[in-house]
N, C-alpha and C. Protein backbone atom coordinates (compact mmCIF):
# COMPACT_ATOMS: atom_id res chain seq x y z
N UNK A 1 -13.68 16.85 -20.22
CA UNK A 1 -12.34 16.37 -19.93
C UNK A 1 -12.40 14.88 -19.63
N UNK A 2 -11.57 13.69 -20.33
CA UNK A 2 -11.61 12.63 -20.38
C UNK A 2 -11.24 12.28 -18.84
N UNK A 3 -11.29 11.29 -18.41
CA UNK A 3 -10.94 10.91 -17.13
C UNK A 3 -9.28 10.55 -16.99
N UNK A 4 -8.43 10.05 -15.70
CA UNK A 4 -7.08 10.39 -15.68
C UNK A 4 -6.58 8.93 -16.00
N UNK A 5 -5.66 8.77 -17.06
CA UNK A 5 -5.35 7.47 -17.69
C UNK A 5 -6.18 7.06 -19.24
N UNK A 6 -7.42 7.74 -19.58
CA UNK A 6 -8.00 6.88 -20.54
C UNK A 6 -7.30 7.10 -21.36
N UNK A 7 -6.34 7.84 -21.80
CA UNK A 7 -5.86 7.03 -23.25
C UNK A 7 -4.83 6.06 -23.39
N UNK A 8 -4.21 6.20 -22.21
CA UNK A 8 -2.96 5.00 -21.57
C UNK A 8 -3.81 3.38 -21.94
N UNK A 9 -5.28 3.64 -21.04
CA UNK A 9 -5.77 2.23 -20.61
C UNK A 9 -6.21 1.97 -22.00
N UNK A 10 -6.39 2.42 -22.78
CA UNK A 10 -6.89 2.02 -24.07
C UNK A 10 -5.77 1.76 -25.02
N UNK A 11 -4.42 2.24 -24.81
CA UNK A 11 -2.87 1.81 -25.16
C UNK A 11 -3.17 0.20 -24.82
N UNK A 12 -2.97 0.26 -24.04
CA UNK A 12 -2.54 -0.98 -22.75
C UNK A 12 -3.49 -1.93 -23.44
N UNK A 13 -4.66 -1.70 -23.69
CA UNK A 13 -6.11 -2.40 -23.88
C UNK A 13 -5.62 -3.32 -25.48
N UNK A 14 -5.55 -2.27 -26.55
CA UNK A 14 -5.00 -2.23 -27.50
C UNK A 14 -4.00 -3.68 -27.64
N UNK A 15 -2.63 -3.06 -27.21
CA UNK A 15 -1.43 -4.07 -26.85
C UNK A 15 -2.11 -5.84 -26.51
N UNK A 16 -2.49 -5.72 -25.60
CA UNK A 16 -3.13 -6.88 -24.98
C UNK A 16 -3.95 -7.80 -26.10
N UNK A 17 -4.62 -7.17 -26.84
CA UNK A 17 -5.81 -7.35 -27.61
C UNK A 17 -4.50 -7.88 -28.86
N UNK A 18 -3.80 -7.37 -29.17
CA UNK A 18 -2.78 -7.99 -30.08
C UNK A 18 -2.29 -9.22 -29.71
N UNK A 19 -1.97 -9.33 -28.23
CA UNK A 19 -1.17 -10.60 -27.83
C UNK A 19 -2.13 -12.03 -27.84
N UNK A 20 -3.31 -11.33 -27.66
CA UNK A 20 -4.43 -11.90 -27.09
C UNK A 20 -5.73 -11.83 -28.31
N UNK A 21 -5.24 -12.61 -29.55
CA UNK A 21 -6.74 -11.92 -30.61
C UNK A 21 -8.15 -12.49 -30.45
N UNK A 22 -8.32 -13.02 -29.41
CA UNK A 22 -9.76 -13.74 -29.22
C UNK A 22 -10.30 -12.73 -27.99
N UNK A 23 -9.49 -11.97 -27.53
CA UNK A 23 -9.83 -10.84 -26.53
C UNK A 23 -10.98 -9.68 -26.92
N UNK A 24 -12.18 -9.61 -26.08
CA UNK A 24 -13.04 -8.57 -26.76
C UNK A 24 -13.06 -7.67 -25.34
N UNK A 25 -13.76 -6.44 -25.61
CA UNK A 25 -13.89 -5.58 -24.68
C UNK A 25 -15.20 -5.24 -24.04
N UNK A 26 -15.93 -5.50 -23.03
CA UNK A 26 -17.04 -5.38 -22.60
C UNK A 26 -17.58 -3.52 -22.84
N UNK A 27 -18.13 -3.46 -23.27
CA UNK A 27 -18.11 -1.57 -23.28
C UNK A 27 -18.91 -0.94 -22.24
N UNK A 28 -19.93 -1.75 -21.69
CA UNK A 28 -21.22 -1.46 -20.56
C UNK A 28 -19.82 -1.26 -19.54
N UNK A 29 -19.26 -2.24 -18.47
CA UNK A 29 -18.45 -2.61 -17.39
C UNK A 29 -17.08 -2.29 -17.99
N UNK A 30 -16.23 -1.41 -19.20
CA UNK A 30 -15.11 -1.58 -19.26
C UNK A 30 -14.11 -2.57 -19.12
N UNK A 31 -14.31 -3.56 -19.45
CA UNK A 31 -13.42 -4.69 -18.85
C UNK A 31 -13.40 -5.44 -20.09
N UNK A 32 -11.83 -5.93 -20.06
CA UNK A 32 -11.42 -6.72 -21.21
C UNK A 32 -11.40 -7.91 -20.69
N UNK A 33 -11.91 -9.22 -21.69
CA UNK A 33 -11.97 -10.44 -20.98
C UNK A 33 -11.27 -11.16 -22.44
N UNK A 34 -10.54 -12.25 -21.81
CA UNK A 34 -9.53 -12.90 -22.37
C UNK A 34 -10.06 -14.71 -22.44
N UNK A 35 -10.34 -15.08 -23.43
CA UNK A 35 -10.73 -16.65 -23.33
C UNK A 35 -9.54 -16.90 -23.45
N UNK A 36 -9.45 -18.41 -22.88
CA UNK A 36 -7.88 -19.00 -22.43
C UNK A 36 -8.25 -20.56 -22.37
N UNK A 37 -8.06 -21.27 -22.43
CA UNK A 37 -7.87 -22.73 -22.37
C UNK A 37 -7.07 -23.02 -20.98
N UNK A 38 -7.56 -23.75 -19.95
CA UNK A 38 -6.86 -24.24 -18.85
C UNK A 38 -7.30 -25.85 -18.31
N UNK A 39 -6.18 -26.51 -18.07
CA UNK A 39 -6.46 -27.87 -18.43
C UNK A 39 -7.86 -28.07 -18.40
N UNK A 40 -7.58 -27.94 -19.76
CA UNK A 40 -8.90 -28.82 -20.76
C UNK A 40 -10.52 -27.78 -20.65
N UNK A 41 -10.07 -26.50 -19.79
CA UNK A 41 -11.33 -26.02 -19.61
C UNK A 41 -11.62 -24.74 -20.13
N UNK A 42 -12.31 -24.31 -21.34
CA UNK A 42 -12.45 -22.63 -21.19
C UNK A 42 -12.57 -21.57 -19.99
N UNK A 43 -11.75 -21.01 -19.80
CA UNK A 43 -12.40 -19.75 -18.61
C UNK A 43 -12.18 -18.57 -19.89
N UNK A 44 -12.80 -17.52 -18.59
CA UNK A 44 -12.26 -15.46 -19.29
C UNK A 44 -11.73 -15.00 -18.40
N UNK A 45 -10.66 -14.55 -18.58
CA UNK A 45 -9.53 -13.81 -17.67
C UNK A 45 -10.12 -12.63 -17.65
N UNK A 46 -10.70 -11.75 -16.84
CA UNK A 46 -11.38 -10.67 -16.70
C UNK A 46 -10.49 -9.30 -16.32
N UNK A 47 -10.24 -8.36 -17.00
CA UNK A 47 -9.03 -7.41 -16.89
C UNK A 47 -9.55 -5.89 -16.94
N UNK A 48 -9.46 -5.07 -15.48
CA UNK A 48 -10.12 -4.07 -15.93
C UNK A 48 -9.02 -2.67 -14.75
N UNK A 49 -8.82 -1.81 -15.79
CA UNK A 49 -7.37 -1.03 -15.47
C UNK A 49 -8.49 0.48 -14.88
N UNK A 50 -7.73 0.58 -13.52
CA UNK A 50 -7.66 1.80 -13.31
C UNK A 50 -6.55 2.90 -13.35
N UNK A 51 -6.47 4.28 -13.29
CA UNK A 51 -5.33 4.99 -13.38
C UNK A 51 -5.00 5.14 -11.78
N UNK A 52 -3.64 4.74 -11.12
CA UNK A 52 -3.53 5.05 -9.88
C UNK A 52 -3.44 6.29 -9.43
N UNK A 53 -4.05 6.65 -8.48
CA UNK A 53 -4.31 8.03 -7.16
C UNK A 53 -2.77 8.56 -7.22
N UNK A 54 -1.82 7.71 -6.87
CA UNK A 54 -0.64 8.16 -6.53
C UNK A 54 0.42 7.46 -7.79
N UNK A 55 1.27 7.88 -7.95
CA UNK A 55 2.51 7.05 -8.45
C UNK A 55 3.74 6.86 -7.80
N UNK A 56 3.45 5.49 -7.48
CA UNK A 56 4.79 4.62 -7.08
C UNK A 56 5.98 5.84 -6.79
N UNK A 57 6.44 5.30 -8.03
CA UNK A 57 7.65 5.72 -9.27
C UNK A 57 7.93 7.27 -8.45
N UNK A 58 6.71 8.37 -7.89
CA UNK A 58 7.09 9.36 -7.56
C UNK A 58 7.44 9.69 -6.34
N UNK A 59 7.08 8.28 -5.52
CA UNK A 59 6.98 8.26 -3.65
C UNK A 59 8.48 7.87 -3.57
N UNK A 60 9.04 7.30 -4.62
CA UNK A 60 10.52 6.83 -3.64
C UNK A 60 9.76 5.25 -3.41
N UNK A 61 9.22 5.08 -3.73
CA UNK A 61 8.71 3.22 -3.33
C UNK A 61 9.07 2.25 -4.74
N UNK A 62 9.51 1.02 -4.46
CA UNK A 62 9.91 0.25 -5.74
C UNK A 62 8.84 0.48 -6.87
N UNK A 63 8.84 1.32 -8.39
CA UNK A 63 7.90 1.21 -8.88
C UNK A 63 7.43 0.05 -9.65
N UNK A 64 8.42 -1.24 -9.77
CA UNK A 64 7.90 -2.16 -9.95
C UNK A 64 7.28 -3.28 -9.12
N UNK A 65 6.32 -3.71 -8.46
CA UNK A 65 5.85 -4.54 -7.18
C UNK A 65 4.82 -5.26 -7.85
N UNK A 66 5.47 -6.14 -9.20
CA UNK A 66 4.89 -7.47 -9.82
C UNK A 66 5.27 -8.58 -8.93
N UNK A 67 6.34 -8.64 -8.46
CA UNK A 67 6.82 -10.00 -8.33
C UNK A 67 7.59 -9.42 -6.18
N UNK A 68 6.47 -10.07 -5.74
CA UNK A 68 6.82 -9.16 -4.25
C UNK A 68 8.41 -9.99 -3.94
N UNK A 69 9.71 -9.14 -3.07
CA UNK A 69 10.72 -9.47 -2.59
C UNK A 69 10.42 -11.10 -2.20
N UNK A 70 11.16 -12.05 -2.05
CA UNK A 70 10.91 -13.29 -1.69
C UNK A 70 10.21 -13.99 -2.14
N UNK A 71 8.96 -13.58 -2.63
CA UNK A 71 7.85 -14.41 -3.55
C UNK A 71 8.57 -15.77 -4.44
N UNK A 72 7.88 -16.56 -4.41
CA UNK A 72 8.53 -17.44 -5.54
C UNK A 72 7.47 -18.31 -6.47
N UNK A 73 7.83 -18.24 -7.65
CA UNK A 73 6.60 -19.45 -8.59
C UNK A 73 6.47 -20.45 -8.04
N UNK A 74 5.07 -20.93 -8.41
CA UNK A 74 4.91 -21.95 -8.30
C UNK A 74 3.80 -22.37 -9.05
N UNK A 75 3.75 -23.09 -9.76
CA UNK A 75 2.54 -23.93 -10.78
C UNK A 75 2.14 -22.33 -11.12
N UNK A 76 2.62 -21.48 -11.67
CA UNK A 76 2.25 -20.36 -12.62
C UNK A 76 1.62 -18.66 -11.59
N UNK A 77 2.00 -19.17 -10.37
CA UNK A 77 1.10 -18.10 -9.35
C UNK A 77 2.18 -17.80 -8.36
N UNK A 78 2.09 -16.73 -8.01
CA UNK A 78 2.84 -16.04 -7.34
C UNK A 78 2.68 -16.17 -5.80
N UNK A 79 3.42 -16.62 -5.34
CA UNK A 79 3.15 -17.15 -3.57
C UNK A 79 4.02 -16.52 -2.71
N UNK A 80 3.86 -16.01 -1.71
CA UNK A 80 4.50 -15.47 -0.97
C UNK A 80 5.59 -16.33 -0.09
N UNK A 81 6.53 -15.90 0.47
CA UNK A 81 7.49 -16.60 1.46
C UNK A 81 6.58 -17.11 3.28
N UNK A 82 6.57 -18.57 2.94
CA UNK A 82 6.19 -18.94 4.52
C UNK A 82 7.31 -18.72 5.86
N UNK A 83 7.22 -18.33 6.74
CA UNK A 83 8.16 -18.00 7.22
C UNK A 83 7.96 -19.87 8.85
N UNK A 84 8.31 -19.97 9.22
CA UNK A 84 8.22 -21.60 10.08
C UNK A 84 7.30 -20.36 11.02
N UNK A 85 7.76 -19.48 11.88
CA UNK A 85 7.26 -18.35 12.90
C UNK A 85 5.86 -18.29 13.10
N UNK A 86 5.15 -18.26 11.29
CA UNK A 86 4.02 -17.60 11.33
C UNK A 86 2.76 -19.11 11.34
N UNK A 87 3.80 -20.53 11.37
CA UNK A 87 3.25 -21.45 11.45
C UNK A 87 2.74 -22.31 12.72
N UNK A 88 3.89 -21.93 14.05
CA UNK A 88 3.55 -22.38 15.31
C UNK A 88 2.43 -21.54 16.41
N UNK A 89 1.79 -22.30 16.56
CA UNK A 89 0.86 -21.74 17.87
C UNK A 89 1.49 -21.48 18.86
N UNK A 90 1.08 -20.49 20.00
CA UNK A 90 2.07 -19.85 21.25
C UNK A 90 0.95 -20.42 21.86
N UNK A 91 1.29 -20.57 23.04
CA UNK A 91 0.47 -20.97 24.34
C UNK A 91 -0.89 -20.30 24.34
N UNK A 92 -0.56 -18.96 24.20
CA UNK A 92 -1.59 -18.02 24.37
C UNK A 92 -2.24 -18.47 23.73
N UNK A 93 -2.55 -18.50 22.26
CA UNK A 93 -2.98 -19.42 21.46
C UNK A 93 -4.20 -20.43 21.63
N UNK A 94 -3.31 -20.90 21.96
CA UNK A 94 -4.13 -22.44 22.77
C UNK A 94 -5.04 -22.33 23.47
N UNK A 95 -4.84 -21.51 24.71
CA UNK A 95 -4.99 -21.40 25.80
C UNK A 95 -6.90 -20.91 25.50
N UNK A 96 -6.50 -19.53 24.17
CA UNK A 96 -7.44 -18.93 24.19
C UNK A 96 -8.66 -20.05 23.24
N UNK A 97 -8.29 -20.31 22.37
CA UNK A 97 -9.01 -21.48 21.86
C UNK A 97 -9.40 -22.78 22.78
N UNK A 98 -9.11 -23.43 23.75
CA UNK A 98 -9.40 -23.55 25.27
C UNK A 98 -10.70 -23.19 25.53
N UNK A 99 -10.48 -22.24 25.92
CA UNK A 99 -11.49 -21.42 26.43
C UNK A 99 -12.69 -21.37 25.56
N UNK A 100 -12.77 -20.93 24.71
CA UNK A 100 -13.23 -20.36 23.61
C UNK A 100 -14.69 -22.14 23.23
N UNK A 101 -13.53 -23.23 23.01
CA UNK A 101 -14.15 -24.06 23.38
C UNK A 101 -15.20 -24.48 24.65
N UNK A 102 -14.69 -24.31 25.84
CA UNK A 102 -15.12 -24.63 26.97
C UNK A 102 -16.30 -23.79 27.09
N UNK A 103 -16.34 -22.46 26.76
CA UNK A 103 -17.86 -21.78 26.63
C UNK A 103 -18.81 -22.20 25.98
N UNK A 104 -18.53 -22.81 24.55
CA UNK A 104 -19.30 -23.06 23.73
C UNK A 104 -19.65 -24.64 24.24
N UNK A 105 -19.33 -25.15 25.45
CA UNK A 105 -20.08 -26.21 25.46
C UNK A 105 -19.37 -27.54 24.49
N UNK A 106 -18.20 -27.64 24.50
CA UNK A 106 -17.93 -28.31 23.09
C UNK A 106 -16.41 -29.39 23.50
């Protein structure tokens, strides 16, 4: 009995490999690697699909979670929302870094 997803991931594999014709497939490690040009430099985009444990789609949870709520582009990457909150130090904070210093002699 094949494992759960392989003929999907080899769909998927397939597809990709069309969009992508310089794309080969590692067969040892399963993993499809993608040469790409990025200013001015070759890399391999390294791509390797498992079948998920659970499905989304069946929990009642958004089954799409490409692009997280608030997230926004930027230079091609997906960044999360800074919130000012998660940027200020509290006393405590301080206080403990303080300390933390003062043991170490410093």
């Amino acid at each position: 009995m094949a494992a759960k997803g392989t003929v999907a991931k080899q769909q998927i594999f397939k597809k990709i490999m069309e969009i992508y014709p310089n794309a080969f497939f590692e067969e040892e490690d399963k993993i499809l690697r993608i040469p790409i040009v990025e200013n001015s430099e070759n890399i391999e985009i390294k791509l390797q699909l498992t079948a998920a444990k659970t499905n989304l789609g069946e929990t009642g949870a958004p089954a799409s979670a490409f692009s997280p709520p608030g997230a926004e582009e930027v230079s091609g990457y997906m960044t999360p929302p800074v919130s000012s909150e998660t940027l200020e130090v509290s006393q405590e904070e301080k206080e403990n870094v303080a300390n933390l210093l003062a043991s170490l002699g410093l």
